[in-house]
Protein backbone atom coordinates (compact mmCIF):
# COMPACT_ATOMS: atom_id res chain seq x y z
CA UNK A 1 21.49 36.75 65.25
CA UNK A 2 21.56 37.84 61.80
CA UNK A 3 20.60 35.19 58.95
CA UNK A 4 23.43 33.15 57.09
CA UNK A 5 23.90 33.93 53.46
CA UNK A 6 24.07 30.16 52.81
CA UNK A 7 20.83 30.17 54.08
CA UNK A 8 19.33 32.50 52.19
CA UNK A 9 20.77 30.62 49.14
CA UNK A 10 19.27 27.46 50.01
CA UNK A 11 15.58 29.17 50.45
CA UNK A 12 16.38 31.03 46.58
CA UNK A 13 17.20 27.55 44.94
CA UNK A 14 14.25 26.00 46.32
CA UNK A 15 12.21 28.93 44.88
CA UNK A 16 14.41 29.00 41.57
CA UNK A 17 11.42 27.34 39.80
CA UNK A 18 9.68 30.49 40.42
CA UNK A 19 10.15 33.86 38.25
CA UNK A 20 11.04 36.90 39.33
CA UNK A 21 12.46 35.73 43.01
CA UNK A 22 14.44 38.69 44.36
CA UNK A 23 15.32 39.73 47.95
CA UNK A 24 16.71 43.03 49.72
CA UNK A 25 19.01 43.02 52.63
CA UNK A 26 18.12 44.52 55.24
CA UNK A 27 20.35 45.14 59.00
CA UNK A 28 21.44 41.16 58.46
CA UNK A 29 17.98 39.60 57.13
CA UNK A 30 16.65 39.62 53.69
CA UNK A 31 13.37 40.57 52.42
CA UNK A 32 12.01 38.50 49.45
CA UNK A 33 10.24 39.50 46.69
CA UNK A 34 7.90 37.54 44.61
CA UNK A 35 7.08 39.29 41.30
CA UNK A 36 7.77 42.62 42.85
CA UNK A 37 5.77 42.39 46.25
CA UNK A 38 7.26 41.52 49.30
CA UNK A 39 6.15 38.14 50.32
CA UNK A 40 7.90 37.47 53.27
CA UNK A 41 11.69 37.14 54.72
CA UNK A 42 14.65 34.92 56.14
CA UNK A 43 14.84 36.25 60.22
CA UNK A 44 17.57 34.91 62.31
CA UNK A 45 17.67 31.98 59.22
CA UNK A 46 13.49 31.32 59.51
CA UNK A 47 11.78 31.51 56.51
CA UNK A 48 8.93 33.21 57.05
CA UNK A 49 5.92 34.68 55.05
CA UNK A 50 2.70 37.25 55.43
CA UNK A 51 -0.23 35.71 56.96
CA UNK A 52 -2.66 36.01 54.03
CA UNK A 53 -5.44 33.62 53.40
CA UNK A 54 -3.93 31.71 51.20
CA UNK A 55 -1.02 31.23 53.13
CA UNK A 56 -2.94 30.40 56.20
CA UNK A 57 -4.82 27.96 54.08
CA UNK A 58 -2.02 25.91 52.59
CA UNK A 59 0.15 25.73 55.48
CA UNK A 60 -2.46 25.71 58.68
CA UNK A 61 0.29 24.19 60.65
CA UNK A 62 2.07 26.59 60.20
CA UNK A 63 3.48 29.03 63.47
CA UNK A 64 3.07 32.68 63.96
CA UNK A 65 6.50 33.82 64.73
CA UNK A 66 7.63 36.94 65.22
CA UNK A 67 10.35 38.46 63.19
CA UNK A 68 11.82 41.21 65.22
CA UNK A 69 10.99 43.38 67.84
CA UNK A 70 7.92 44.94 67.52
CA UNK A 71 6.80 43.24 63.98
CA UNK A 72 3.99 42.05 63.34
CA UNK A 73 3.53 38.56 63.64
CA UNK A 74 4.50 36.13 60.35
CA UNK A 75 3.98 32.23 59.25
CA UNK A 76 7.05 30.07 59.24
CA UNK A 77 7.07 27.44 56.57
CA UNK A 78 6.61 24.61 58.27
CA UNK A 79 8.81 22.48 55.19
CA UNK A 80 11.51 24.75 53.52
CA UNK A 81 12.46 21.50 51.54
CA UNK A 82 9.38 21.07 49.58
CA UNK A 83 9.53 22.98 46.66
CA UNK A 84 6.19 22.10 45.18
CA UNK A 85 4.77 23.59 48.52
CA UNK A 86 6.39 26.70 48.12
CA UNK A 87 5.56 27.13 44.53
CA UNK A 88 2.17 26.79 45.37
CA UNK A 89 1.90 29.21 48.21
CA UNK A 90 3.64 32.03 46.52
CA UNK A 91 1.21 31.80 43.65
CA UNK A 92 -1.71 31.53 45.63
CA UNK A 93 -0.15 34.36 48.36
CA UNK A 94 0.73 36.33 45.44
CA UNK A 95 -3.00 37.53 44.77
CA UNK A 96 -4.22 38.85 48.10
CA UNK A 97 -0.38 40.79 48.08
């Protein structure tokens, strides 16, 4: 199912705080781009990100999901909603990018 574009505009207002937030669509999901680096993506409307460190670190609860058929596995943020979560994931994600 592809993701929603209302979707994808909630997950870019809660990283609005953020610079340089941009995304790519791509067959009906969207790749996102922190500071030029892909950081994750919105798949079948889950938000999910690369399984760096840091990421793995912040949000341990975090599940391994997998994005599409035959990807690699990815984190889904466990709490879309808190922006001061996500603002400090991306920064410390963006590093080990």
């Amino acid at each position: 199912m592809p993701s929603s574009k209302e979707f994808l505009d909630f997950i870019l207002g809660q990283l609005s705080a953020l610079p340089d937030i941009t995304y790519r669509a791509m067959m009906g999901e969207y790749i996102i781009y922190y500071r030029g680096k892909i950081i994750g993506g919105i798949y079948d409307n889950r938000f999910l990100v690369k399984p760096t460190a840091a990421a793995q670190r912040i949000i341990p609860n975090a599940t391994k999901e997998i994005p599409y058929p035959g990807a690699k596995p990815m984190l889904m943020i466990p709490d879309i909603e808190n922006t001061e979560l996500l603002i400090k994931l991306f920064n410390a994600m963006y590093g080990e990018l």
